[in-house]
N, C-alpha and C. Protein backbone atom coordinates (compact mmCIF):
# COMPACT_ATOMS: atom_id res chain seq x y z
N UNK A 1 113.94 81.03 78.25
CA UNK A 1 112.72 81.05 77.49
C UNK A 1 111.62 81.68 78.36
N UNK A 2 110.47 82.85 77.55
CA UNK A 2 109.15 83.01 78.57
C UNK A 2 108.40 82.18 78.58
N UNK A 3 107.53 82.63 79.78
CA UNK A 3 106.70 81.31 79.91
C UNK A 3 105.54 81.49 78.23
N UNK A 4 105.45 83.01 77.83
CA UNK A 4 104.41 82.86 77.00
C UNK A 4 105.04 82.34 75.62
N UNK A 5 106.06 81.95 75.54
CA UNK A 5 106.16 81.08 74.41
C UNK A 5 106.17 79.60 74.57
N UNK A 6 105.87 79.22 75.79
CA UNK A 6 105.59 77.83 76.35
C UNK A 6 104.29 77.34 76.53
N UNK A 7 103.96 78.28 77.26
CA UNK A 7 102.23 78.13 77.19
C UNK A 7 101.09 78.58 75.65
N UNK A 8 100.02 77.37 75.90
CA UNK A 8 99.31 77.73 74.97
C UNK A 8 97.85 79.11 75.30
N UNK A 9 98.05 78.88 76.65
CA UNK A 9 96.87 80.00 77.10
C UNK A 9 97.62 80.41 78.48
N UNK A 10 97.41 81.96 78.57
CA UNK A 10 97.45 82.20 80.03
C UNK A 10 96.56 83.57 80.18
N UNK A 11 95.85 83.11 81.07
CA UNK A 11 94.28 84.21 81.01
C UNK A 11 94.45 84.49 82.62
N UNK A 12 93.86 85.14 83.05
CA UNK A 12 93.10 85.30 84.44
C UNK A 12 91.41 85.91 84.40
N UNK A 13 91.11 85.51 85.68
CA UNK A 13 89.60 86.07 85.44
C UNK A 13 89.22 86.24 87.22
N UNK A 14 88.17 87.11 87.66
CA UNK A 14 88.13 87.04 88.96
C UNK A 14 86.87 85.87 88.99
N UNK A 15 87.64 85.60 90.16
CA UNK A 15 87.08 84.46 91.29
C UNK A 15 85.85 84.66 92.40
N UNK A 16 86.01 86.22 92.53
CA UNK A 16 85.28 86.85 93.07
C UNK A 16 85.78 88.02 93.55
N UNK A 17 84.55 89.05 94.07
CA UNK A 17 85.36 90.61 94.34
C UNK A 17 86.34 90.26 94.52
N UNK A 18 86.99 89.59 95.51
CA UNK A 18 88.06 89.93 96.22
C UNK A 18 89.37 88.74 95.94
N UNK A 19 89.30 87.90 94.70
CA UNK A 19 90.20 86.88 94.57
C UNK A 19 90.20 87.07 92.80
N UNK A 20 91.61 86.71 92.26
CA UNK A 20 92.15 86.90 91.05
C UNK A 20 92.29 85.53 90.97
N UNK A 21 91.79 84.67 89.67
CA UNK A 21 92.38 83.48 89.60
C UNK A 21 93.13 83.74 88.24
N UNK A 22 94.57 82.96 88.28
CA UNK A 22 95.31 82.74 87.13
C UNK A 22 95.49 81.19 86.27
N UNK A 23 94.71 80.94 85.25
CA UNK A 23 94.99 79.69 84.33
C UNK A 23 96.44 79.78 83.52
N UNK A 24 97.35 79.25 83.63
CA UNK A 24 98.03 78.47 82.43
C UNK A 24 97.86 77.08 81.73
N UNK A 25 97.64 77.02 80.55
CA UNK A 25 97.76 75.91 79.94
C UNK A 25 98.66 75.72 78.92
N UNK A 26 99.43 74.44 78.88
CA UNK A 26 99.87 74.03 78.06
C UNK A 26 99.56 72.50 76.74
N UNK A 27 100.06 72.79 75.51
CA UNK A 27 99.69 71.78 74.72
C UNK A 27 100.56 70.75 74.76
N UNK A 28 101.46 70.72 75.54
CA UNK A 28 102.16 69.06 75.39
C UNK A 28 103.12 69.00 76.81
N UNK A 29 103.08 67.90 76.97
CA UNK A 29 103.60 67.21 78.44
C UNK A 29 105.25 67.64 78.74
N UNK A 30 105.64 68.02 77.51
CA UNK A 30 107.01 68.72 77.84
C UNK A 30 107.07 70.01 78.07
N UNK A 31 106.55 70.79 77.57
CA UNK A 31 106.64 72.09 78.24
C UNK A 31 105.92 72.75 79.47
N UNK A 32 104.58 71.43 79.32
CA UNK A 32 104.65 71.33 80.83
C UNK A 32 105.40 71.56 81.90
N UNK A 33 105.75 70.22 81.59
CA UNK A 33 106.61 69.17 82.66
C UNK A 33 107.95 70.52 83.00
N UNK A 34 108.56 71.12 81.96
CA UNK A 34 109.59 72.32 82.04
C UNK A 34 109.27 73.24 82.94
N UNK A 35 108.35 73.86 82.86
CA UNK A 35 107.79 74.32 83.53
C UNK A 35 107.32 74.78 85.19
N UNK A 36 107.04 73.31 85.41
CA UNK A 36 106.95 72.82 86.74
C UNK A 36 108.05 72.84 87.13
N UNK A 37 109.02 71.65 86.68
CA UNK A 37 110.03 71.31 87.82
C UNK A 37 110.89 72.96 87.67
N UNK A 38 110.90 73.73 86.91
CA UNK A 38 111.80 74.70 87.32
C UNK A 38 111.59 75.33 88.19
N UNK A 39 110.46 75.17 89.05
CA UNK A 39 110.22 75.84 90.43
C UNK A 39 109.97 77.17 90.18
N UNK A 40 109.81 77.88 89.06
CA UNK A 40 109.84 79.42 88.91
C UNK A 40 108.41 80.08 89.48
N UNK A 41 107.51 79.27 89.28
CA UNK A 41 106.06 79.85 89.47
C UNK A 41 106.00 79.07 90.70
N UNK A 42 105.99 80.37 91.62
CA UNK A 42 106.15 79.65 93.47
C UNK A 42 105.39 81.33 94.12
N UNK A 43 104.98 80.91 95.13
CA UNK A 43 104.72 82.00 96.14
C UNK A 43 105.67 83.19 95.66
N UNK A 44 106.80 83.12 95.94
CA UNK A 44 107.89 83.81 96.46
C UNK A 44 107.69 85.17 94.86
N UNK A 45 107.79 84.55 93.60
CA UNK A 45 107.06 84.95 92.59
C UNK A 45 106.02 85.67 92.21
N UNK A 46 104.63 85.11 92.44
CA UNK A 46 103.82 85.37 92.65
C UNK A 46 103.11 87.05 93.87
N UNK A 47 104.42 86.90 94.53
CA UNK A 47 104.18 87.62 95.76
C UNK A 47 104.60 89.08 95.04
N UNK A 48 106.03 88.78 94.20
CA UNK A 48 106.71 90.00 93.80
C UNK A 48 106.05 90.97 92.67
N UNK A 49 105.23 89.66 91.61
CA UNK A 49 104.96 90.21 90.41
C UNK A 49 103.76 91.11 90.75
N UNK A 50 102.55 90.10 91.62
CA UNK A 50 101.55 91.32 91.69
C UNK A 50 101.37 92.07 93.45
N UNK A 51 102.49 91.62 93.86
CA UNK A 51 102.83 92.86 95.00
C UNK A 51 101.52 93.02 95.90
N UNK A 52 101.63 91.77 96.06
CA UNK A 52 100.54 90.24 97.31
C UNK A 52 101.21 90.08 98.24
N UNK A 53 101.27 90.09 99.56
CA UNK A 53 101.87 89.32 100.29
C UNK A 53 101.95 87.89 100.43
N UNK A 54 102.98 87.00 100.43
CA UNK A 54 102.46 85.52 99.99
C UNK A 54 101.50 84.75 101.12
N UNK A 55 101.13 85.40 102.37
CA UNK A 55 99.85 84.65 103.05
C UNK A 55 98.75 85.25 102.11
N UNK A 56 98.63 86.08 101.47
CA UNK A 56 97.18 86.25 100.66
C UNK A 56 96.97 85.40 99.26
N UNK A 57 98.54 84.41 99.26
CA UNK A 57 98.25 83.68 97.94
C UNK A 57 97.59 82.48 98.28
N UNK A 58 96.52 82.01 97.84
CA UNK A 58 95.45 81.37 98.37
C UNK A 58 95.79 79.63 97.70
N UNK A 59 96.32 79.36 96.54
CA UNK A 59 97.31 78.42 95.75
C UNK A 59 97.51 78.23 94.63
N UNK A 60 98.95 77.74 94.73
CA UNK A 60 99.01 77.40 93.35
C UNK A 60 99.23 76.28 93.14
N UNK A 61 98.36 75.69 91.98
CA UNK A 61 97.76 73.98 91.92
C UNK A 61 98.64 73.82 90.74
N UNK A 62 99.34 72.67 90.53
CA UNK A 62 100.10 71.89 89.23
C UNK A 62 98.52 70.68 88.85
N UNK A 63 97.90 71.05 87.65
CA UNK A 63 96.94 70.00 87.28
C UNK A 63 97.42 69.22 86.34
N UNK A 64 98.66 68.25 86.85
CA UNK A 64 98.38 67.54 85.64
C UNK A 64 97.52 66.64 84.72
N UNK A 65 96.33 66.11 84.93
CA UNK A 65 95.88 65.49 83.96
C UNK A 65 95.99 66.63 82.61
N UNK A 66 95.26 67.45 82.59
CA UNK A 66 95.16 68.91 81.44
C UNK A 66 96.03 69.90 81.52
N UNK A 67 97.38 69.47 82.12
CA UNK A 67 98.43 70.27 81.48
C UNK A 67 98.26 71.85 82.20
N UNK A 68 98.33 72.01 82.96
CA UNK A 68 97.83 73.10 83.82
C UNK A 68 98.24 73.61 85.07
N UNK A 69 98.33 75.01 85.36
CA UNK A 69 98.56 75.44 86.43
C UNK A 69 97.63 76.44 86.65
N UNK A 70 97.04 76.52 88.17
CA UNK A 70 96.08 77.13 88.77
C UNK A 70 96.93 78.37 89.85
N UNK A 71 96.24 79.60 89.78
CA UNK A 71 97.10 80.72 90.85
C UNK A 71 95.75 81.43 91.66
N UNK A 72 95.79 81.16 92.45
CA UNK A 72 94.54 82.06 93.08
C UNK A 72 95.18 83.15 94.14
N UNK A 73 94.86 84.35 94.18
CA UNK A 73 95.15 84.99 95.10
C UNK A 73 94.02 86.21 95.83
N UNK A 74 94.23 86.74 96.97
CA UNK A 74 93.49 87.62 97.53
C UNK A 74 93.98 89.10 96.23
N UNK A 75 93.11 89.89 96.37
CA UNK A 75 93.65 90.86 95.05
C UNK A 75 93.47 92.38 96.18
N UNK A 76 94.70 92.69 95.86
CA UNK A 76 95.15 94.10 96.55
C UNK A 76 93.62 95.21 96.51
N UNK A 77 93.04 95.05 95.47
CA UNK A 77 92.40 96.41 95.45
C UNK A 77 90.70 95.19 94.98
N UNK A 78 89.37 95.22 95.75
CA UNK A 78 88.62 94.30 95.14
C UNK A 78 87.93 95.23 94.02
N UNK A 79 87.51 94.34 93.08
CA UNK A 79 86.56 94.49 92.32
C UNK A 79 85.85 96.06 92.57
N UNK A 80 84.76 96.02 93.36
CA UNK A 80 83.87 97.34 93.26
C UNK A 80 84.66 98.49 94.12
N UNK A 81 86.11 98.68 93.86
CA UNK A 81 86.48 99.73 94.68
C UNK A 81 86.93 100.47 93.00
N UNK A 82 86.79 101.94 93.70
CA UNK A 82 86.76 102.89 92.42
C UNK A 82 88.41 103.14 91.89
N UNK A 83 89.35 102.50 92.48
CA UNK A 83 90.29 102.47 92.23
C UNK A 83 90.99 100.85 91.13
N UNK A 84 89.80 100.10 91.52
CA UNK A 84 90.43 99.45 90.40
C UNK A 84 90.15 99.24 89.32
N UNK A 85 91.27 98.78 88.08
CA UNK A 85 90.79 99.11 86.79
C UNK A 85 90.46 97.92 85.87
N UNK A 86 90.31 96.74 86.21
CA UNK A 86 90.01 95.72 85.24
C UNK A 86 88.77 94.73 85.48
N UNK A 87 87.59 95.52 85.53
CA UNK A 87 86.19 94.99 86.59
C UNK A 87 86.19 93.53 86.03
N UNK A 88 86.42 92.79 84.96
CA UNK A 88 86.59 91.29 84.79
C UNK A 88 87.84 90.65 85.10
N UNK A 89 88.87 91.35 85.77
CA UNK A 89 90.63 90.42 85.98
C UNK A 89 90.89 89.26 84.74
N UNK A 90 90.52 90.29 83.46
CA UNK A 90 90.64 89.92 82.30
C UNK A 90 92.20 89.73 82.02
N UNK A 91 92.70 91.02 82.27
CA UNK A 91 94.07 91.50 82.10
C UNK A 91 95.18 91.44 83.26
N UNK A 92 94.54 90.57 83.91
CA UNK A 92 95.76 90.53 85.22
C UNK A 92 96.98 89.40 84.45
N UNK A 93 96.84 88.51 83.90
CA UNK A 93 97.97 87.70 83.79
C UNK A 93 99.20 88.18 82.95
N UNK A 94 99.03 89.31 82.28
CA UNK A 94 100.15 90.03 81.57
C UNK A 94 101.61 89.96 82.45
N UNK A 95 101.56 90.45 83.78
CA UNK A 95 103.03 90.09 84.44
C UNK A 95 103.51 88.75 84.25
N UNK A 96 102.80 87.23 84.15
CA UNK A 96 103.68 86.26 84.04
C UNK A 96 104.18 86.64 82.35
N UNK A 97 103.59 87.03 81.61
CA UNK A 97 103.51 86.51 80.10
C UNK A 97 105.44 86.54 80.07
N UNK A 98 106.35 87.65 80.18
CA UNK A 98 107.37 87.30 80.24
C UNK A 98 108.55 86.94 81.07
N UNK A 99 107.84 86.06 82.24
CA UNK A 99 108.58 85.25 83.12
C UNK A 99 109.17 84.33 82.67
N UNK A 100 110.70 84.52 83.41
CA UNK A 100 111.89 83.51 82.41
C UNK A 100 111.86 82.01 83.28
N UNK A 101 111.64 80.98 82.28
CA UNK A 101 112.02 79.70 82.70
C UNK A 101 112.69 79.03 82.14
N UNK A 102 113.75 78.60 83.15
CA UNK A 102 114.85 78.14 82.89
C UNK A 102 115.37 76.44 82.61
């Protein structure tokens, strides 16, 4: 299964020039809970999809009270450089949308 048919939101937005934060949320404690323990959303992940080294991944938080996972990372190219293209890191979370969890 992807994660985007599990999750009810998965957005990113910058954190600042130089940091990408990633939200997932989910609407119920089981696909949560799936989620998590499959270990899929880890550094090692994270490192490959947006091609980070994993010391620049800054963390990734399991929130459970609200069903949630937090991704912060240092971002390859910041904000006001003329090379990058999404000045709000509106559109960064598209690589998880079809990450398989198992």
């Amino acid at each position: 299964m992807k994660l985007k048919d599990l999750a009810t939101v998965i957005r990113s937005k910058n954190a600042s020039p130089f940091v990408l934060t990633i939200d997932i949320f989910f609407d119920d404690d089981e696909k949560y809970n799936l989620v998590k323990k499959s270990g899929v959303i880890n550094a090692e992940t994270i490192s490959k999809l947006y091609k980070v080294p994993k010391e620049k991944i800054l963390g990734i938080f399991f929130v459970d009270p609200v069903k949630a996972i937090k991704i912060s990372f240092i971002k390859p190219i910041a904000t006001d450089e003329i090379e990058y293209s999404d000045v709000y890191g509106a559109q960064q979370s598209i690589p998880l949308f079809d990450l398989e969890i198992e």
